[in-house]
N, C-alpha and C. Protein backbone atom coordinates (compact mmCIF):
# COMPACT_ATOMS: atom_id res chain seq x y z
N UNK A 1 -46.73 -81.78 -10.00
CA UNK A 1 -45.56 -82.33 -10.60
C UNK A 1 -45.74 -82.29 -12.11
N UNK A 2 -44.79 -81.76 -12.85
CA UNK A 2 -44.59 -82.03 -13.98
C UNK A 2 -42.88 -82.69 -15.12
N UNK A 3 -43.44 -82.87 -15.98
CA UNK A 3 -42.08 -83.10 -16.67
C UNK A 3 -42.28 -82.75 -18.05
N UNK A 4 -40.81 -81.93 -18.76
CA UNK A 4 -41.03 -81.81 -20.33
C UNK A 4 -40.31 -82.80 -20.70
N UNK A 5 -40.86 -83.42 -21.86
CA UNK A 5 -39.59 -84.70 -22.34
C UNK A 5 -39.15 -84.02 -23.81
N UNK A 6 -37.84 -83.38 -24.02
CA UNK A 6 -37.23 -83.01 -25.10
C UNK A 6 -37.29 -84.36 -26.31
N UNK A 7 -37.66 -83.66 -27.53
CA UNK A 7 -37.41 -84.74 -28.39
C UNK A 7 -37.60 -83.46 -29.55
N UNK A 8 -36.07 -83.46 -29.98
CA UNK A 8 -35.62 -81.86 -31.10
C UNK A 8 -36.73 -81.05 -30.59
N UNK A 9 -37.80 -80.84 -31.84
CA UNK A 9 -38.23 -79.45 -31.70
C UNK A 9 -39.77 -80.06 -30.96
N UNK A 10 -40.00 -80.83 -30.19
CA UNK A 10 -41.18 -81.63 -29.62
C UNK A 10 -40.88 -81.25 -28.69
N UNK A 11 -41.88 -80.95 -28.18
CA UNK A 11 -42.03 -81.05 -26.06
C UNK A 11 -42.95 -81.48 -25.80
N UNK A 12 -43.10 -82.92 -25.20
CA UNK A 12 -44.03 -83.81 -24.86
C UNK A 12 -44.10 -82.85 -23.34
N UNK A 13 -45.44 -82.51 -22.80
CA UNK A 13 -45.94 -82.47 -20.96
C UNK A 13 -46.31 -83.47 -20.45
N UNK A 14 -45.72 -84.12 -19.81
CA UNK A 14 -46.25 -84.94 -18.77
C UNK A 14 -46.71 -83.74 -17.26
N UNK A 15 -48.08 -84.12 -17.12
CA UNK A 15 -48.33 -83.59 -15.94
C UNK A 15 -49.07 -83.97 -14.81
N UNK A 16 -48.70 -84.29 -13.39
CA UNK A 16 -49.19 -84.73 -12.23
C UNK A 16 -50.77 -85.36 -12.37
N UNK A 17 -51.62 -86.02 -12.30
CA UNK A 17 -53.25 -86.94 -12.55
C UNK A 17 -53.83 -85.65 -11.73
N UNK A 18 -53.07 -84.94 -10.76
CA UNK A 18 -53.99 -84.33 -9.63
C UNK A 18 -54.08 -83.02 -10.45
N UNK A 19 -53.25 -82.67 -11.74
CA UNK A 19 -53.37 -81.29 -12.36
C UNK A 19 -53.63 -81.09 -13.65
N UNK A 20 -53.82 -82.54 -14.48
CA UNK A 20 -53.92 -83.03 -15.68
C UNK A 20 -55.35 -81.93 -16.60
N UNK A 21 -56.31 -82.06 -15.33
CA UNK A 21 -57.63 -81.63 -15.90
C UNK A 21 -57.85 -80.00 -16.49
N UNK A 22 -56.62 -79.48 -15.19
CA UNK A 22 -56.12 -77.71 -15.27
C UNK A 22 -56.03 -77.63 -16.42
N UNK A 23 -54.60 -78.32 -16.99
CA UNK A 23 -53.86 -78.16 -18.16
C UNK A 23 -55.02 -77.70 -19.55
N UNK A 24 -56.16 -78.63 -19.20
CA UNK A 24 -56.78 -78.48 -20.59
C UNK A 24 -57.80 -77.44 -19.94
N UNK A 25 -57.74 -76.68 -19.24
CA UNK A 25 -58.77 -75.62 -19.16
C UNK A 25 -58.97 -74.58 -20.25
N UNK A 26 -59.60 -73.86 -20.22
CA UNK A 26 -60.09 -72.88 -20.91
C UNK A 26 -58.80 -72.02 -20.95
N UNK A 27 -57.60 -71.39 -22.02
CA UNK A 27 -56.55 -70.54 -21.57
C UNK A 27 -55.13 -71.54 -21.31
N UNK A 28 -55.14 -72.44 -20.50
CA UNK A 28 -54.10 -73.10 -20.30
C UNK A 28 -53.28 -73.57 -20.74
N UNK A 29 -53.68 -74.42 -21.93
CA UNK A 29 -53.51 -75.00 -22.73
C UNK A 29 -52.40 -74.02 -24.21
N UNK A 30 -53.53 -73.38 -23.91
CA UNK A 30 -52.97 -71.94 -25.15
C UNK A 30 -51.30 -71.80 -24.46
N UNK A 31 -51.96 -71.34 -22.88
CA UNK A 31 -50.53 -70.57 -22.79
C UNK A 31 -48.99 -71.55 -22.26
N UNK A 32 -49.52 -72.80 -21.96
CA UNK A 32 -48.29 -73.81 -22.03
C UNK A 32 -48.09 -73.60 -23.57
N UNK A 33 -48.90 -74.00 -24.51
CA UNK A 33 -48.03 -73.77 -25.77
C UNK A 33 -47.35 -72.83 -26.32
N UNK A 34 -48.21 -71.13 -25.99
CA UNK A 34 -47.03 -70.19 -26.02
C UNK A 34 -45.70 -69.77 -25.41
N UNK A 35 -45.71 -70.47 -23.80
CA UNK A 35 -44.55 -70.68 -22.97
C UNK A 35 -43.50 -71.17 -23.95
N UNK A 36 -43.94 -72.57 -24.30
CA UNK A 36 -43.03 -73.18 -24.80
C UNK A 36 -42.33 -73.28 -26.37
N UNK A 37 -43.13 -72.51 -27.12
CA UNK A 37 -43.17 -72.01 -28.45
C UNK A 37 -41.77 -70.76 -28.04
N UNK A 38 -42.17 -69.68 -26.86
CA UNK A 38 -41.27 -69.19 -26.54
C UNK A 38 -39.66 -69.13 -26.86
N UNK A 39 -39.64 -70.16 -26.17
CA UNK A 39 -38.37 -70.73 -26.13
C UNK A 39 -37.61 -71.82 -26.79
N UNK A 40 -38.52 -71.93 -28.19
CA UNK A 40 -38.02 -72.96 -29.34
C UNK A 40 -38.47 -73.91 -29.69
N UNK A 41 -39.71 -74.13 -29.07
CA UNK A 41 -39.91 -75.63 -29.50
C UNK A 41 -40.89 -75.39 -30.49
N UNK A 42 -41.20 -75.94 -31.70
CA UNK A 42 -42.20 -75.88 -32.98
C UNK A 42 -43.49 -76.95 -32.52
N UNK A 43 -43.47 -78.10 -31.94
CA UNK A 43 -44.41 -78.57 -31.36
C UNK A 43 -44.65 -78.90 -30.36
N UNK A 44 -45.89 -78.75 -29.28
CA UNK A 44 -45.74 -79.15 -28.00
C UNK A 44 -47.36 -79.97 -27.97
N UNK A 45 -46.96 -81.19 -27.06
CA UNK A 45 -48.21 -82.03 -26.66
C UNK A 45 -48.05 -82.14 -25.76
N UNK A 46 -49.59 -82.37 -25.37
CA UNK A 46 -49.89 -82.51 -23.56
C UNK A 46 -50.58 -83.70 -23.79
N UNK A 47 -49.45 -84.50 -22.66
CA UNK A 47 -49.79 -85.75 -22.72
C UNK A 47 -50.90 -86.16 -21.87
N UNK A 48 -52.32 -86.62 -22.56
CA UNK A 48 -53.22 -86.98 -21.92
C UNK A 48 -53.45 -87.82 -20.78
N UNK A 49 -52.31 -88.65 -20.59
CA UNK A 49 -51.78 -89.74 -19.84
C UNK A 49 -51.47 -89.51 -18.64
N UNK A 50 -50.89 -87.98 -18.21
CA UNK A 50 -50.17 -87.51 -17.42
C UNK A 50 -48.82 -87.79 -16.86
N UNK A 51 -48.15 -86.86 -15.97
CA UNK A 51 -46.88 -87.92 -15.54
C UNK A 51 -46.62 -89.31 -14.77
N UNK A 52 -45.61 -90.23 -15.52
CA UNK A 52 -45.79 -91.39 -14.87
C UNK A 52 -44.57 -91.67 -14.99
N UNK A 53 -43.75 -92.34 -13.83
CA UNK A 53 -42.33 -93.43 -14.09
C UNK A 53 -42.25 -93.88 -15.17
N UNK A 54 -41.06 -93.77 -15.53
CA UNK A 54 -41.12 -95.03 -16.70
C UNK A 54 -41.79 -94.95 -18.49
N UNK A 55 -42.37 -93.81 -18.32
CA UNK A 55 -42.89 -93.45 -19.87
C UNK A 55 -42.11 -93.39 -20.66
N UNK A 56 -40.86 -93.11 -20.36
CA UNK A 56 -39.79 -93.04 -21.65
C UNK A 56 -39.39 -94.46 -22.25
N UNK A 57 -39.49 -95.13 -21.49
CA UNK A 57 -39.11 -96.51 -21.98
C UNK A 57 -40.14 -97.92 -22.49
N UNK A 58 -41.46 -96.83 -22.18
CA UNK A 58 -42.64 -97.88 -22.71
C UNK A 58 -42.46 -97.83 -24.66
N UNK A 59 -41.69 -97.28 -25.31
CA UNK A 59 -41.64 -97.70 -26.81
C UNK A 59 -40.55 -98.43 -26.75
N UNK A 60 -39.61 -98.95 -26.29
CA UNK A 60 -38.49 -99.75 -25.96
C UNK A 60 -38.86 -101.52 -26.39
N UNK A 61 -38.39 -101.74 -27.20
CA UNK A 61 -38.49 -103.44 -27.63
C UNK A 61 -37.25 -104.16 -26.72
N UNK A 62 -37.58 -104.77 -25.20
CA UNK A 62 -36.86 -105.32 -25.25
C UNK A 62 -36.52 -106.91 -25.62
N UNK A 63 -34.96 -107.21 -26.11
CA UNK A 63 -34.46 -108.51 -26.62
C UNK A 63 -34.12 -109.34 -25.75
N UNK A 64 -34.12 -111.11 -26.14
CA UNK A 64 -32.97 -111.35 -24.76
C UNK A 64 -31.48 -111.33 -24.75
N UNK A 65 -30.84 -111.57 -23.83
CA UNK A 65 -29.78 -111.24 -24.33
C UNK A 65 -28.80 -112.86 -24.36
């Protein structure tokens, strides 16, 4: 499982705990960033974290209402 999270010219990877370790192999790494360089994006990170529910909203301050 994976996910890209668009943010303009950023592409955050979130990727599966069971495939996280691949990503940073020898080559891999390179070529997710050329994939995605590809097709427009100026920076891409691989999120060390991997994919998880809910990551988009962990910088979120919430108020009460």
């Amino acid at each position: 499982m994976c996910r890209i999270r668009h943010h303009e010219e950023l592409a955050r990877v979130e990727i599966g705990p069971d495939e996280l370790s691949r990503a940073f192999e020898s080559g891999m790494a390179d070529a997710i960033v050329r994939e995605l360089k590809a097709i427009g994006y100026r920076q891409i990170t691989i999120d060390p974290r991997g994919y998880r529910t809910g990551s988009l909203n962990e910088g979120l301050v919430l108020r009460p209402t």
